[in-house]
Protein backbone atom coordinates (compact mmCIF):
# COMPACT_ATOMS: atom_id res chain seq x y z
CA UNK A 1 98.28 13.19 -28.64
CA UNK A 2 100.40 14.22 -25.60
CA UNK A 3 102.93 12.29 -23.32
CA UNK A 4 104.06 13.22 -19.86
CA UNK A 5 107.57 13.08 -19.36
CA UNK A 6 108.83 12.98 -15.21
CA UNK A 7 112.26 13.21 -14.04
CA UNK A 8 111.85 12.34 -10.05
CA UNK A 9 113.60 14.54 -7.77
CA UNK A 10 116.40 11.65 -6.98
CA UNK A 11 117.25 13.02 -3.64
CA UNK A 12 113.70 12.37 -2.74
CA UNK A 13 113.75 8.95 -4.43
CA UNK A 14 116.66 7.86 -2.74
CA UNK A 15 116.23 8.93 0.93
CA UNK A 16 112.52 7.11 0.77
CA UNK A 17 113.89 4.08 -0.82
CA UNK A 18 116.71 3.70 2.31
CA UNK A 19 114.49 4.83 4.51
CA UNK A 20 112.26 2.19 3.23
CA UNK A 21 115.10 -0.36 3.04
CA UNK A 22 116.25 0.76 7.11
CA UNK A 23 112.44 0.43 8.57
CA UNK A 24 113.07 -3.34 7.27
CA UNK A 25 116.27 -3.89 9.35
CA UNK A 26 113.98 -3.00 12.29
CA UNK A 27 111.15 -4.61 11.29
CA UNK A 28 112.86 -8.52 10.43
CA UNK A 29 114.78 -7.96 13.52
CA UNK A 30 114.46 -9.69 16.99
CA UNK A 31 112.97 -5.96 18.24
CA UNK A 32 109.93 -6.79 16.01
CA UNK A 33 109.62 -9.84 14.04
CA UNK A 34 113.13 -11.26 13.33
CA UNK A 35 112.34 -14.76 15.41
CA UNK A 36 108.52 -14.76 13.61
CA UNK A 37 110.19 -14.43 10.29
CA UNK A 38 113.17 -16.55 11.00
CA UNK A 39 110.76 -19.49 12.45
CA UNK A 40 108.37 -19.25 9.55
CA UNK A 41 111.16 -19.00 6.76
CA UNK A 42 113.23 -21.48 8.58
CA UNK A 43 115.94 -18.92 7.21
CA UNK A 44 118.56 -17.36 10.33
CA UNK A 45 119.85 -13.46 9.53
CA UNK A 46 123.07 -14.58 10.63
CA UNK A 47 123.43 -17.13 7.78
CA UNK A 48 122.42 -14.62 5.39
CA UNK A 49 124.82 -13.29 2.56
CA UNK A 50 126.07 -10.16 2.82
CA UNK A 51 125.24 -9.24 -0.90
CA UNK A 52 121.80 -9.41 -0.14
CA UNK A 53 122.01 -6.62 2.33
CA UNK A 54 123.81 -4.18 -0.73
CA UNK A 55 121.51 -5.64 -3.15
CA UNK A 56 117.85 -5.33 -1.17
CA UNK A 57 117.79 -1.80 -1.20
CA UNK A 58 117.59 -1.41 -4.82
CA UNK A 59 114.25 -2.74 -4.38
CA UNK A 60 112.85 -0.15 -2.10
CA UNK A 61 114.48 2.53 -4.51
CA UNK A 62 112.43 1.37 -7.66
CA UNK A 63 109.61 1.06 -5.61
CA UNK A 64 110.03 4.83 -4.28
CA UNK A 65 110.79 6.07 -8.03
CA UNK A 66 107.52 4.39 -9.25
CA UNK A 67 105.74 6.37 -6.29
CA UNK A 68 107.14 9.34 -7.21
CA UNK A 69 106.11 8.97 -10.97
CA UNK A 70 102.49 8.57 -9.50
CA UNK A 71 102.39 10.92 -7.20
CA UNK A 72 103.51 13.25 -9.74
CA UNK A 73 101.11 11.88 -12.21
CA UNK A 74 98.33 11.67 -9.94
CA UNK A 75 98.95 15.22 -8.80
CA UNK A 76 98.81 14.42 -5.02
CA UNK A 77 100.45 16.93 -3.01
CA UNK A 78 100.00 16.28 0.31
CA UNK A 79 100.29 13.48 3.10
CA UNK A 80 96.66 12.07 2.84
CA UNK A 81 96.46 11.42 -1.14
CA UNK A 82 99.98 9.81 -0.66
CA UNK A 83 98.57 7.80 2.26
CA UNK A 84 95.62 6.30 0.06
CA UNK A 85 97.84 5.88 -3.16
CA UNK A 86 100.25 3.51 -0.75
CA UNK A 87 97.00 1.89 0.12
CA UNK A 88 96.06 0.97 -3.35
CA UNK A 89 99.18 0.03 -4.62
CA UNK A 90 100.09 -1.90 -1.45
CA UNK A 91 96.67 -3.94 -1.44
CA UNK A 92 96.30 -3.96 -5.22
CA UNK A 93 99.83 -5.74 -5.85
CA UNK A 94 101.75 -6.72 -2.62
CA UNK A 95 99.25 -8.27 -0.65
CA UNK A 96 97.77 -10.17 -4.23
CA UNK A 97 100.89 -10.91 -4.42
CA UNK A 98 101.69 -12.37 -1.37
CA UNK A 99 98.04 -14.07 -1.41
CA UNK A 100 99.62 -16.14 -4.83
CA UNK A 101 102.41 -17.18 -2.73
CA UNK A 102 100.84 -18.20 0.38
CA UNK A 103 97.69 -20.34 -1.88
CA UNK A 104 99.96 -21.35 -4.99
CA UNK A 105 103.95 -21.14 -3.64
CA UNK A 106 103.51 -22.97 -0.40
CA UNK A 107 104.72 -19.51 1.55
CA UNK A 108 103.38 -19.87 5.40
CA UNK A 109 100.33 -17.44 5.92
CA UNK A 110 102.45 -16.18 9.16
CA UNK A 111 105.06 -15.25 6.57
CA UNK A 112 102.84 -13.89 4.34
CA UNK A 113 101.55 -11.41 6.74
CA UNK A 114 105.41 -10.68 8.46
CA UNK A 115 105.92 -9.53 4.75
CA UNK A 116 102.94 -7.75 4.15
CA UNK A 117 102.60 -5.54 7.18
CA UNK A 118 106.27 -4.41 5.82
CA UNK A 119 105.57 -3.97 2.71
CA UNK A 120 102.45 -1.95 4.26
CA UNK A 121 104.58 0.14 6.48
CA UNK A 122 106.79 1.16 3.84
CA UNK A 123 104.51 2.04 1.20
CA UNK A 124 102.85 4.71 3.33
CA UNK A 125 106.58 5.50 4.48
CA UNK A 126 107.74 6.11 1.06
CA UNK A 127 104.84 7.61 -0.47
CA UNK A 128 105.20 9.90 2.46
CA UNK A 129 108.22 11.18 1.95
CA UNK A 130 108.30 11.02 -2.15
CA UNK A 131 105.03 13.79 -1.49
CA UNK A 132 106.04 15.89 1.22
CA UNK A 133 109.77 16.51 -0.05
CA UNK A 134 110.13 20.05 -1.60
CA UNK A 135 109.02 20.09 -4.74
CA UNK A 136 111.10 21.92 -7.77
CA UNK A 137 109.56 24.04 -10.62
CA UNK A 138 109.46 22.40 -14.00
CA UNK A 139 109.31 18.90 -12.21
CA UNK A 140 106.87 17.19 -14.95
CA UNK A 141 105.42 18.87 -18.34
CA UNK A 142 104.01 17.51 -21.31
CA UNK A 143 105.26 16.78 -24.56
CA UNK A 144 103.14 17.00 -27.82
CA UNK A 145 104.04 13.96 -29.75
């Protein structure tokens, strides 16, 4: 039986997980849908505490270092499979997710989709970069157990 072991190329991991994290600051702000998402989460940016701005990237970073395990594992090495795995994992666990909130949580369905269609955006974003970045030789290999 055989295991495969990844270490993700961090650089990679990083730069798609802020990049992730700064397509949000556009998205939630007045440019795009800052008053939508303030209106429908009755929440203003300007009352919001700093931490969360250090803290929310963090997010984005995971979700970038689980892409780049797929990727990896999936062996997609181009723009298009990254593109359809940022698909699946955005429809198969973000939007459900979402869905959950907006039947069982009480979450507006206007929030809902302000949340999804960034969650959307930077899925493909990440899984864009995490695929296209250079890669480096003796990136994954496989352990006998």
């Amino acid at each position: 039986m055989s295991n495969l072991s990844f270490r993700p190329n961090v650089v990679a991991v990083i730069v798609a997980g802020l990049a992730g994290f700064a397509f949000s600051l556009i998205w939630y702000s007045p440019l795009l849908f800052g008053d939508i998402w303030a209106a429908a989460s009755g929440e203003a940016a300007a009352s919001m505490p700093i931490w969360k701005l250090f803290v929310a990237p963090l997010r984005e970073i995971i979700s970038a270092w689980v892409l780049a395990v797929l990727i990896a594992s999936c062996g997609i090495t181009g723009s298009k499979g990254a593109v359809v795995l940022g698909l699946f994992l955005w429809f198969g666990f973000y939007v459900v997710q979402l869905a959950g909130a907006v039947i069982w949580d009480g979450m507006s369905s206007v929030l809902g989709v302000v949340h999804a269609g960034d969650w959307l955006i930077k899925m493909l974003l990440m899984a864009v970069i995490v695929a296209a970045w250079p890669k480096r030789s003796g990136r994954m290999h496989e352990r006998s157990a």
